[in-house]
Protein backbone atom coordinates (compact mmCIF):
# COMPACT_ATOMS: atom_id res chain seq x y z
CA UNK A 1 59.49 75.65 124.78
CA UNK A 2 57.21 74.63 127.47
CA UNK A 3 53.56 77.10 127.98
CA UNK A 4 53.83 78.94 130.75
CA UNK A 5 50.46 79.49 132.54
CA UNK A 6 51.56 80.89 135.44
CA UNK A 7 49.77 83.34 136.54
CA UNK A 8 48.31 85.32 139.82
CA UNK A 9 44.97 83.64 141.33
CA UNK A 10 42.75 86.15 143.09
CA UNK A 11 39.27 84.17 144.98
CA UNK A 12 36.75 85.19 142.34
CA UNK A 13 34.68 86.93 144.80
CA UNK A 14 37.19 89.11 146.43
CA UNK A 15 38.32 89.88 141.99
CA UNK A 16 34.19 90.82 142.04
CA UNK A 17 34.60 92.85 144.90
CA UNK A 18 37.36 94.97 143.49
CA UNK A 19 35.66 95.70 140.31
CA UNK A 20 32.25 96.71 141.63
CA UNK A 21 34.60 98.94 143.54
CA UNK A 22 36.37 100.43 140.75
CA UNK A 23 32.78 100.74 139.09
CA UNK A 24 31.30 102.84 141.49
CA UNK A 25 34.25 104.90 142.03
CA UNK A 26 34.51 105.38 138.07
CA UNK A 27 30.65 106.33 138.00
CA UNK A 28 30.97 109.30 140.62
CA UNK A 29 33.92 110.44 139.12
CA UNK A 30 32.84 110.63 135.57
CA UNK A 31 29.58 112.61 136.63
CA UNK A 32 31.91 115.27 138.89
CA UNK A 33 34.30 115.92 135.58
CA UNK A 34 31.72 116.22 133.00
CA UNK A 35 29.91 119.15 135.20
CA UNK A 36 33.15 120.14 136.12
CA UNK A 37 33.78 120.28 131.91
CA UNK A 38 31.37 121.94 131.15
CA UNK A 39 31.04 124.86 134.04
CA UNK A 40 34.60 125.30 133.65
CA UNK A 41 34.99 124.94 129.53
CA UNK A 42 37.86 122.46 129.52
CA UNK A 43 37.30 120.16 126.85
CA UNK A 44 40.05 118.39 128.19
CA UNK A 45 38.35 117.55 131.17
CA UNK A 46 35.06 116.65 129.32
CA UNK A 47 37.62 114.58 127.64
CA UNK A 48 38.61 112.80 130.42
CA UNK A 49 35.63 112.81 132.04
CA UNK A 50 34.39 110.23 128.54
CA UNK A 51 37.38 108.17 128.72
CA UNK A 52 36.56 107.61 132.51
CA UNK A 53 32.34 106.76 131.60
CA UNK A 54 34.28 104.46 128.92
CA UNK A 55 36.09 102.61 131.82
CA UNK A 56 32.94 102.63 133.97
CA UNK A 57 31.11 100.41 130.77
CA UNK A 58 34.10 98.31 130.49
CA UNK A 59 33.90 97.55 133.92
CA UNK A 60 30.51 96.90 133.91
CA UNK A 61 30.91 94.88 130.71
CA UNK A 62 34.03 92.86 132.24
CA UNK A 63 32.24 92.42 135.93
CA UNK A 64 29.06 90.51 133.56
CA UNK A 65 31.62 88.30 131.71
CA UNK A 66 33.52 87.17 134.92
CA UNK A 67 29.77 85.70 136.42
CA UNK A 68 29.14 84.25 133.12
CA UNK A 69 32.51 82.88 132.55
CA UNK A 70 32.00 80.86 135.64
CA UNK A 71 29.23 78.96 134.48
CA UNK A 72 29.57 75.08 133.40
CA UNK A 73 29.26 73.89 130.39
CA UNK A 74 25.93 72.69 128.85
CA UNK A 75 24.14 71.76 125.70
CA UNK A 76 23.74 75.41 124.28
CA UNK A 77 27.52 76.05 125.14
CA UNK A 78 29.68 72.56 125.44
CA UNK A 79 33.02 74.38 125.39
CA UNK A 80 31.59 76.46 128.93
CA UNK A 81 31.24 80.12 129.02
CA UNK A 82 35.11 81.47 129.12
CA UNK A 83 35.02 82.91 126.19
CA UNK A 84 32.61 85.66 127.13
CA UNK A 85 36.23 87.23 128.94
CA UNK A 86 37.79 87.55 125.67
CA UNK A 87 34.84 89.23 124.00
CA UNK A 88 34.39 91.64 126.32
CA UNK A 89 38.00 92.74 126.26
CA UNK A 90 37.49 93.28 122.18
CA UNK A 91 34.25 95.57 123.38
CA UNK A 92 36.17 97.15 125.83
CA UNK A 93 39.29 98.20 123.33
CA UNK A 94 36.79 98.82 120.68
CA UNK A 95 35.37 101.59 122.73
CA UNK A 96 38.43 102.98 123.38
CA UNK A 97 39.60 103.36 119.60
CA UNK A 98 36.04 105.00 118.93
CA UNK A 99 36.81 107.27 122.15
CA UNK A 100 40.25 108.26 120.80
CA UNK A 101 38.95 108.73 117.13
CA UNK A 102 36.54 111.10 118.64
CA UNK A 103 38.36 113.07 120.83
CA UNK A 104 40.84 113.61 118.32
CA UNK A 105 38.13 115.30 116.23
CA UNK A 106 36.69 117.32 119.50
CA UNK A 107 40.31 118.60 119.94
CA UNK A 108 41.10 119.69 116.36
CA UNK A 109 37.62 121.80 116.38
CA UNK A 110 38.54 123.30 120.06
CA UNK A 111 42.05 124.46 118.51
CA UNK A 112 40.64 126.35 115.31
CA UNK A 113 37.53 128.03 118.23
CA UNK A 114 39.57 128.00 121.55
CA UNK A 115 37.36 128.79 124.52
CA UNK A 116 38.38 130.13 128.00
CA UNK A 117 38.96 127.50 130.35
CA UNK A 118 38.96 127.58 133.94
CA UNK A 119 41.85 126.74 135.14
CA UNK A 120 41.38 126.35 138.91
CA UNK A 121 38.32 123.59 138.75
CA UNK A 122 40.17 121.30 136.03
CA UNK A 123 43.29 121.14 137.95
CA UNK A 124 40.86 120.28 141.46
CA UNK A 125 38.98 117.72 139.70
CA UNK A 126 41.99 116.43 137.70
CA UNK A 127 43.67 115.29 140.79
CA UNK A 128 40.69 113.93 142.30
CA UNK A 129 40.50 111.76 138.86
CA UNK A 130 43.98 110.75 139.50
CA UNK A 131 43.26 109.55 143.23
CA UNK A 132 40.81 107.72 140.97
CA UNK A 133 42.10 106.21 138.55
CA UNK A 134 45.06 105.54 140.81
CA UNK A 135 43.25 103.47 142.57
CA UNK A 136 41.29 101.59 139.86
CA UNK A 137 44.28 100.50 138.29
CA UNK A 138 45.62 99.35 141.48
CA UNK A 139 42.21 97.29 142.44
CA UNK A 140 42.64 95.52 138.95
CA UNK A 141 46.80 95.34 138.78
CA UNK A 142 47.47 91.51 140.36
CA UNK A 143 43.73 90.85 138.43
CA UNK A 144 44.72 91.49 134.86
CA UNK A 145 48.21 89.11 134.64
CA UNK A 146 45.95 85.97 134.19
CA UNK A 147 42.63 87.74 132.31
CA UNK A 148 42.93 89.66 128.92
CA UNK A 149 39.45 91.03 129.84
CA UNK A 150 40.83 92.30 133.48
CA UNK A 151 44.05 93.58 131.83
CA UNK A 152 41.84 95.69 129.08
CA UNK A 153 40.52 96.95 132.46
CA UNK A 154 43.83 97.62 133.40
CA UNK A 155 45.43 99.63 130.50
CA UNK A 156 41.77 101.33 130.61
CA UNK A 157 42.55 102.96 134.03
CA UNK A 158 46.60 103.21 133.88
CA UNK A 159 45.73 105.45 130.53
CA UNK A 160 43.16 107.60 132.22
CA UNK A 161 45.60 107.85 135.30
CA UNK A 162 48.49 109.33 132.62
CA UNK A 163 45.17 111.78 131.46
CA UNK A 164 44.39 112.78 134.43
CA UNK A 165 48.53 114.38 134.71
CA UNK A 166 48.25 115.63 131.84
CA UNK A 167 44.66 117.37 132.80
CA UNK A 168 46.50 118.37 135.88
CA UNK A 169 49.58 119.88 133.87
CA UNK A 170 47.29 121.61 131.19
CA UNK A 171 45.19 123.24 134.00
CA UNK A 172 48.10 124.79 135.47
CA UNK A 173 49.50 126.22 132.75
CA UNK A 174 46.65 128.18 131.66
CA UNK A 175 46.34 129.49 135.44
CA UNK A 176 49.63 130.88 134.92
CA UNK A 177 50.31 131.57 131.62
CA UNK A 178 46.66 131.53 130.15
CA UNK A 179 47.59 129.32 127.21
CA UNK A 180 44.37 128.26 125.98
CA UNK A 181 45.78 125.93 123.26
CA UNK A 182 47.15 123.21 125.95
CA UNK A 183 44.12 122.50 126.80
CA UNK A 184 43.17 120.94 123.00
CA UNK A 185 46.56 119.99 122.69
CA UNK A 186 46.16 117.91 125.68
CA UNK A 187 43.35 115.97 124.49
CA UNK A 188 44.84 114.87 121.89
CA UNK A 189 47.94 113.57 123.19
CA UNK A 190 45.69 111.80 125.43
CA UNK A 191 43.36 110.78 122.65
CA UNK A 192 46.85 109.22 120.78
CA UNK A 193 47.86 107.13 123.88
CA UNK A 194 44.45 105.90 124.11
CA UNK A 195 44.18 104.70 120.52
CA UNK A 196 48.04 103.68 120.93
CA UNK A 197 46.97 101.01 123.78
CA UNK A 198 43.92 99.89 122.24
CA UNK A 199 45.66 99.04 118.93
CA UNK A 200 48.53 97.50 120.80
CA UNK A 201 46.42 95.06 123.04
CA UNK A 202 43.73 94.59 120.14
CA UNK A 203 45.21 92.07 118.41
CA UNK A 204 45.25 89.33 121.37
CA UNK A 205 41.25 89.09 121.60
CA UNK A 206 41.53 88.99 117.64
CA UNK A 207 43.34 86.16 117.15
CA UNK A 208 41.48 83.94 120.08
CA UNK A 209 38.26 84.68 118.83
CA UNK A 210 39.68 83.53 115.54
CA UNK A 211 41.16 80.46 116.62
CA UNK A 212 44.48 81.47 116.17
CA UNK A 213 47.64 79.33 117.56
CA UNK A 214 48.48 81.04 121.04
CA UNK A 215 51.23 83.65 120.62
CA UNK A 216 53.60 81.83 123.22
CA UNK A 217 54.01 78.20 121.73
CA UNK A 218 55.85 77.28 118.68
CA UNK A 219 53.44 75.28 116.56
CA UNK A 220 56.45 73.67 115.34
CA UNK A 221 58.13 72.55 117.97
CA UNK A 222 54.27 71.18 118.96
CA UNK A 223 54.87 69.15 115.68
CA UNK A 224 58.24 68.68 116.72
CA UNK A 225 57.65 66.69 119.87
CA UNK A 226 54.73 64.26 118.60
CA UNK A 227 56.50 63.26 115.55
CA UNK A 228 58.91 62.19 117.94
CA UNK A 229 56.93 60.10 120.26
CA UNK A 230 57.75 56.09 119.55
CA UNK A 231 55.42 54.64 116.73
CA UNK A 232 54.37 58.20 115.48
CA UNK A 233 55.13 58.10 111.92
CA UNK A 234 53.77 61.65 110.95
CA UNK A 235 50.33 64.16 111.84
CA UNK A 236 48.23 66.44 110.10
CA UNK A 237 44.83 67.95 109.93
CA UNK A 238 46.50 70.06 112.69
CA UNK A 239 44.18 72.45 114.59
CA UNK A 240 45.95 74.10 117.61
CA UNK A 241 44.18 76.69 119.28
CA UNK A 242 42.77 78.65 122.34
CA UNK A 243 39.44 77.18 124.38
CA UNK A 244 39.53 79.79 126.14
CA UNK A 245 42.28 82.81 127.59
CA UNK A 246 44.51 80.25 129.58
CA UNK A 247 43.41 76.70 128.12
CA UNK A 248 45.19 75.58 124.49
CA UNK A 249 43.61 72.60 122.36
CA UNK A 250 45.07 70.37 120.02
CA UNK A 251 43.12 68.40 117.55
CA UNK A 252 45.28 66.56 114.86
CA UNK A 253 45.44 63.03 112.69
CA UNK A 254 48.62 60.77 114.05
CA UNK A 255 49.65 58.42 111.22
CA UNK A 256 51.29 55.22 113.58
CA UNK A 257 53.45 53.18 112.29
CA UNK A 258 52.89 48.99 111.92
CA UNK A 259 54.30 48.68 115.76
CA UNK A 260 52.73 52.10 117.01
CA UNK A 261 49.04 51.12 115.87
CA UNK A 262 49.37 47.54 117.76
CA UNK A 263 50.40 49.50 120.92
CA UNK A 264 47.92 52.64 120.14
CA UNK A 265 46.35 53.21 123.45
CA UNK A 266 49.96 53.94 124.73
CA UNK A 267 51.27 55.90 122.08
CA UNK A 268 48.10 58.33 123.10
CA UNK A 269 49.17 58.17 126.56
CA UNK A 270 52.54 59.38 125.64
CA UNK A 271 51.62 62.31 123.34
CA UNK A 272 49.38 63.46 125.54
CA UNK A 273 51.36 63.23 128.46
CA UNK A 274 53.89 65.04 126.11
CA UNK A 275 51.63 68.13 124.97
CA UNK A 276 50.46 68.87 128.53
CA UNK A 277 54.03 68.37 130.30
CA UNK A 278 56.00 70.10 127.54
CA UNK A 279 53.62 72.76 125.94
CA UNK A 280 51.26 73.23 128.82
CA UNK A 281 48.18 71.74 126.07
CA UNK A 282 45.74 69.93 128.38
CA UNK A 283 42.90 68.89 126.08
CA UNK A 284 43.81 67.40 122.96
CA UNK A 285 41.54 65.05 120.45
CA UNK A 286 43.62 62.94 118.77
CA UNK A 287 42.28 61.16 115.11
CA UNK A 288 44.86 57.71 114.30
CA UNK A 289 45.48 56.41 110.96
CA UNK A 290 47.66 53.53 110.70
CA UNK A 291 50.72 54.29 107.92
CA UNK A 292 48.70 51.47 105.69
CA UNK A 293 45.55 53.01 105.70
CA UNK A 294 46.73 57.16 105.40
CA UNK A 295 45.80 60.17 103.83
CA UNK A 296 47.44 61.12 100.48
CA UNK A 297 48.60 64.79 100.12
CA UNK A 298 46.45 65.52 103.42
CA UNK A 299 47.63 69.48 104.32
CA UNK A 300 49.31 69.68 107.55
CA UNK A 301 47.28 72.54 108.94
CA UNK A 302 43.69 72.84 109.11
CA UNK A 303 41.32 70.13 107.40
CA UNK A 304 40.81 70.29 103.51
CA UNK A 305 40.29 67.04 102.12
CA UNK A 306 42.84 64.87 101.20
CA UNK A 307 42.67 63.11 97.63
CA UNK A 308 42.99 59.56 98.78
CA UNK A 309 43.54 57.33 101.12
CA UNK A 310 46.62 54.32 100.58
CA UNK A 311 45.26 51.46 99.20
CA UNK A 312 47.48 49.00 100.87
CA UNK A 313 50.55 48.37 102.65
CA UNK A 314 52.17 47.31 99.25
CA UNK A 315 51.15 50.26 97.72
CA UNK A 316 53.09 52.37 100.20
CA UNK A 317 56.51 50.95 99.75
């Protein structure tokens, strides 16, 4: 199935405007709820208030990694910068599990010591989080469906927009009914969601950073499709894998037969032309053996050596 790398293009400078936006928006806003917390006792709000100074250092964090994703490539870093994204999305969902774990705990002690809360000044300052985070998570939306570091952004601020209604709900319940216990109650539902999304989206920063196969292709069919390219006899030593978010790399041994290796140069055209049209795979390094001189027993996936090499072309028939 072909790699799909279709995705929204926003001019990198109007993307940097948007997030110094958000940044400065999420700054103000976490200062107003945490002295709104604490003069009004609503742990729920402090709670919110730390999710929201979370999303201001992720911002910060992701703004750095987009200007030093854009740099070239040079003799400290010959694959470029790009990666920087992708490690700054696992920072950014990092803090949010530690945020969750902790609010979690802040909640549990709140329900066994409940304190009054006042009601009136979370529910004011929980919709002006929500105008907030509203628009946060709009600034980054058409940003985070082409950058996993945008779109940790993204779940960031769409998860303190779903706090902030819940702040808003909790407040007015204890104006009217004085249940002290929503408040804890709320914070950790919101802690749950929080750890909920971070665990979710976790994994995708994981496996790039660990050079895992991207999710989307079938490393088979990959196989598949060389093997079948005239005068390809088999591969291994296969490495496929992530440069960066939106750029896959194939490295591999091609074993050519007798006719391939006599018309090599175009039998690399071909499977080239083959990864990047069908699998979307635009830089690939590509090792030949003839079938006369291969590796014995050589594993198909990564690069352990082989035992031998054939001796001759007797030898292999």
């Amino acid at each position: 199935m072909p790699h799909d790398h279709g995705h929204a293009h926003i001019d990198p400078e109007s993307g940097d405007k948007r997030v110094s936006i958000a940044i400065w928006a999420n700054a103000l806003l976490t200062v107003a709820q945490i002295v709104g917390g604490i003069l009004s006792g609503s742990l729920a709000l402090i709670a919110d208030a730390l999710h929201n100074f979370s999303d201001m250092a992720s911002l910060v964090i992701a703004f750095a990694a987009r200007k030093i994703a854009r740099r070239p490539a040079d003799e400290r870093m010959t694959f470029g910068y790009g990666r920087i994204e992708i490690v700054a999305a696992l920072i950014n969902y990092t803090t949010l599990i530690l945020v969750g774990f902790y609010l979690i705990y802040e909640g549990v002690m709140r329900m066994i010591e409940p304190t009054e809360v006042a009601g009136w000044t979370v529910v004011i300052l929980g919709c002006v989080a929500l105008a907030v985070d509203t628009l946060t998570a709009w600034l980054t939306y058409s940003m985070q469906k082409g950058s996993v570091n945008i779109r940790a952004l993204f779940l960031h601020n769409l998860s303190d927009a779903l706090a902030s209604v819940a702040v808003i709900v909790g407040g007015t319940l204890i104006i009217l009914y004085d249940l002290r216990w929503v408040d804890p109650v709320i914070t950790i539902g919101i802690a749950l969601y929080i750890l909920y999304l971070a665990f979710t989206e976790i994994g995708g920063p994981i496996r790039t950073l660990m050079l895992g196969s991207p999710p989307d292709i079938d490393s088979k069919a990959v196989l598949k499709a060389v093997r079948a390219v005239e005068g390809v006899e088999d591969v291994h030593h296969v490495h496929l894998w992530q440069m960066q978010e939106n750029e896959v790399a194939l490295d591999c041994h091609v074993v050519l037969t007798e006719g391939g290796w006599g018309r090599i140069e175009t039998v690399k055209a071909e499977i080239k032309a083959t990864l990047k049209d069908g699998f979307g795979v635009t830089h690939s390094t590509l090792e030949f053996e003839s079938i006369r001189d291969v590796h014995r027993n050589a594993d198909l996936f990564g690069h352990e050596e082989a035992t031998e090499r054939g001796e001759d072309h007797a030898h292999q028939n």
